[in-house]
C-alpha atoms as a PDB file:
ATOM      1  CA  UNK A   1      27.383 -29.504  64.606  1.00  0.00           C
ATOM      2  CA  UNK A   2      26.182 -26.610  66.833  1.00  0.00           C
ATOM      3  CA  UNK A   3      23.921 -23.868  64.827  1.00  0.00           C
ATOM      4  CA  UNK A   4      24.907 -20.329  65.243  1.00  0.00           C
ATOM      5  CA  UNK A   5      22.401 -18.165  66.974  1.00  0.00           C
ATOM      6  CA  UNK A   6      22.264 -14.413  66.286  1.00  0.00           C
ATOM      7  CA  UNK A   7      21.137 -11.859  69.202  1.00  0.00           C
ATOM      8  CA  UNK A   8      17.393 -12.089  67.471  1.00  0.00           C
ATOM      9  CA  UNK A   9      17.435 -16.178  68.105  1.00  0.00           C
ATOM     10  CA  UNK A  10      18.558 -15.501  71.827  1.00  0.00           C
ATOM     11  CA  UNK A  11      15.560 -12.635  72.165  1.00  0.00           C
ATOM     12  CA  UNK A  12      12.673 -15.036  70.864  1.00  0.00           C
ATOM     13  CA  UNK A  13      14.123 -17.803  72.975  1.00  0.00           C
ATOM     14  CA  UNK A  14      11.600 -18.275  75.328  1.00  0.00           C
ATOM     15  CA  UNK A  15       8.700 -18.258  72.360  1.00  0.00           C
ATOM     16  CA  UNK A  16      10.523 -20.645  70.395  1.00  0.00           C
ATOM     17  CA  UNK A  17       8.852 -23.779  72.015  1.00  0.00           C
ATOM     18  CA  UNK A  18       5.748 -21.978  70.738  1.00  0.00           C
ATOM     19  CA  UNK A  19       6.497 -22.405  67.569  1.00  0.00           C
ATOM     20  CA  UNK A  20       8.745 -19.282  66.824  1.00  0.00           C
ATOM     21  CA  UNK A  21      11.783 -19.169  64.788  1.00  0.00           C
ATOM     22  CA  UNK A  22      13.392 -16.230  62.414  1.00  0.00           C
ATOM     23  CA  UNK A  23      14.619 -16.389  59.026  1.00  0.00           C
ATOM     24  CA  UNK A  24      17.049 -14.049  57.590  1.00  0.00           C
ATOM     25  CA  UNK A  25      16.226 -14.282  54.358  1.00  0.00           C
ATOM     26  CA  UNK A  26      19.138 -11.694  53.243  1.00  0.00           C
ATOM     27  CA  UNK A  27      21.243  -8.834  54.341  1.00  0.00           C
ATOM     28  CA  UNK A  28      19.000  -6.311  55.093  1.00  0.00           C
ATOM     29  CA  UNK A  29      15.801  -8.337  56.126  1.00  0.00           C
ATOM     30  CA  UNK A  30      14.867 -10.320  59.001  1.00  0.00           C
ATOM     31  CA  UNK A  31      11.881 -12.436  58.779  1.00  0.00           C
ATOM     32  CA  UNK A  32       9.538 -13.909  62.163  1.00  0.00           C
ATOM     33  CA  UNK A  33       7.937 -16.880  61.567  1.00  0.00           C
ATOM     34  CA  UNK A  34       5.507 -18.632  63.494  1.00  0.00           C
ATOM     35  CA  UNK A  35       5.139 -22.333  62.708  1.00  0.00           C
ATOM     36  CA  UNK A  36       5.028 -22.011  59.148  1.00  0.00           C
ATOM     37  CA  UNK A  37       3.528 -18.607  58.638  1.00  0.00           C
ATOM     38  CA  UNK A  38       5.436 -15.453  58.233  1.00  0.00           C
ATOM     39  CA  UNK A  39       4.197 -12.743  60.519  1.00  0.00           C
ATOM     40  CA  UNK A  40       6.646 -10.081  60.418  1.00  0.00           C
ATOM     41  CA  UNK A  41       9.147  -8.954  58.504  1.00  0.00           C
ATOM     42  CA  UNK A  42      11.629  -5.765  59.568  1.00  0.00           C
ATOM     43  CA  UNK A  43      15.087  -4.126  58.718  1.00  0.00           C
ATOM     44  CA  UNK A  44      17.738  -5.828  60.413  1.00  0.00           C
ATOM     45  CA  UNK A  45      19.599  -2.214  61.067  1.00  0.00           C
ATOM     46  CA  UNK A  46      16.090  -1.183  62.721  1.00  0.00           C
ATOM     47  CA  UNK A  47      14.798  -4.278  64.848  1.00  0.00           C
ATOM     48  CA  UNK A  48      15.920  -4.530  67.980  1.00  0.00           C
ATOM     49  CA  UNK A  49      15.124  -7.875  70.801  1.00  0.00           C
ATOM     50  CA  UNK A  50      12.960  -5.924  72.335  1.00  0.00           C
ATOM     51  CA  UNK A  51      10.615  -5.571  69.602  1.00  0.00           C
ATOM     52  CA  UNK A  52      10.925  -8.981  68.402  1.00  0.00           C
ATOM     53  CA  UNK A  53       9.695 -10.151  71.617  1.00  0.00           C
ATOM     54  CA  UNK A  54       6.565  -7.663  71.733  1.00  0.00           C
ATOM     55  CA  UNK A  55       6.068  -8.956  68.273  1.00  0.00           C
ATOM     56  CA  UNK A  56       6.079 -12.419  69.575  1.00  0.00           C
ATOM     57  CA  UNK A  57       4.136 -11.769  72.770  1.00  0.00           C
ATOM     58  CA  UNK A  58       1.544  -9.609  70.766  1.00  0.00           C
ATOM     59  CA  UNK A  59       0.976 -12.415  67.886  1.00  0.00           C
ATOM     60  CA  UNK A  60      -0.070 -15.127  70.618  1.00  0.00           C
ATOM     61  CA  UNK A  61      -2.582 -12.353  71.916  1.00  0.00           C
ATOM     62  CA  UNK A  62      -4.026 -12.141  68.843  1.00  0.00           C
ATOM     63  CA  UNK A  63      -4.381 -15.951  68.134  1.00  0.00           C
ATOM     64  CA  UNK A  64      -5.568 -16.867  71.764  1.00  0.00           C
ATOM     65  CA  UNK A  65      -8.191 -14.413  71.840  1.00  0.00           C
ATOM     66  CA  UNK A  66      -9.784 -16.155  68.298  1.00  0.00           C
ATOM     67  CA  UNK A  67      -9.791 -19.426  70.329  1.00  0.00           C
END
């Protein structure tokens, strides 16, 4: 059975062999995960691809510069 993907799976595509995924935990909220931690959550009506990936691209920054 093929999963559905929603325009925010296609934007974090490239992150999700990171260890990316999103969770839309109801209709108005849509949750980015990394591994098993949530780092973000936004609006659906508000978040757009392009932030999802700055999100993305910003959180593995933050956790490479700690290393």
């Amino acid at each position: 059975m093929k999963q559905t993907t929603t325009i925010w799976d296609d934007a974090i595509e490239d992150y999700k062999d990171y260890g990316f995924n999103i969770n839309i935990s109801d209709d108005f909220l849509l949750e980015l995960y990394f591994k098993d931690n949530l780092i973000a959550t936004f609006y659906q009506d508000k978040v757009t691809p392009e932030i999802l990936i700055l999100g993305c691209r910003n959180y593995l920054q933050s956790i490479m510069r700690s290393i």
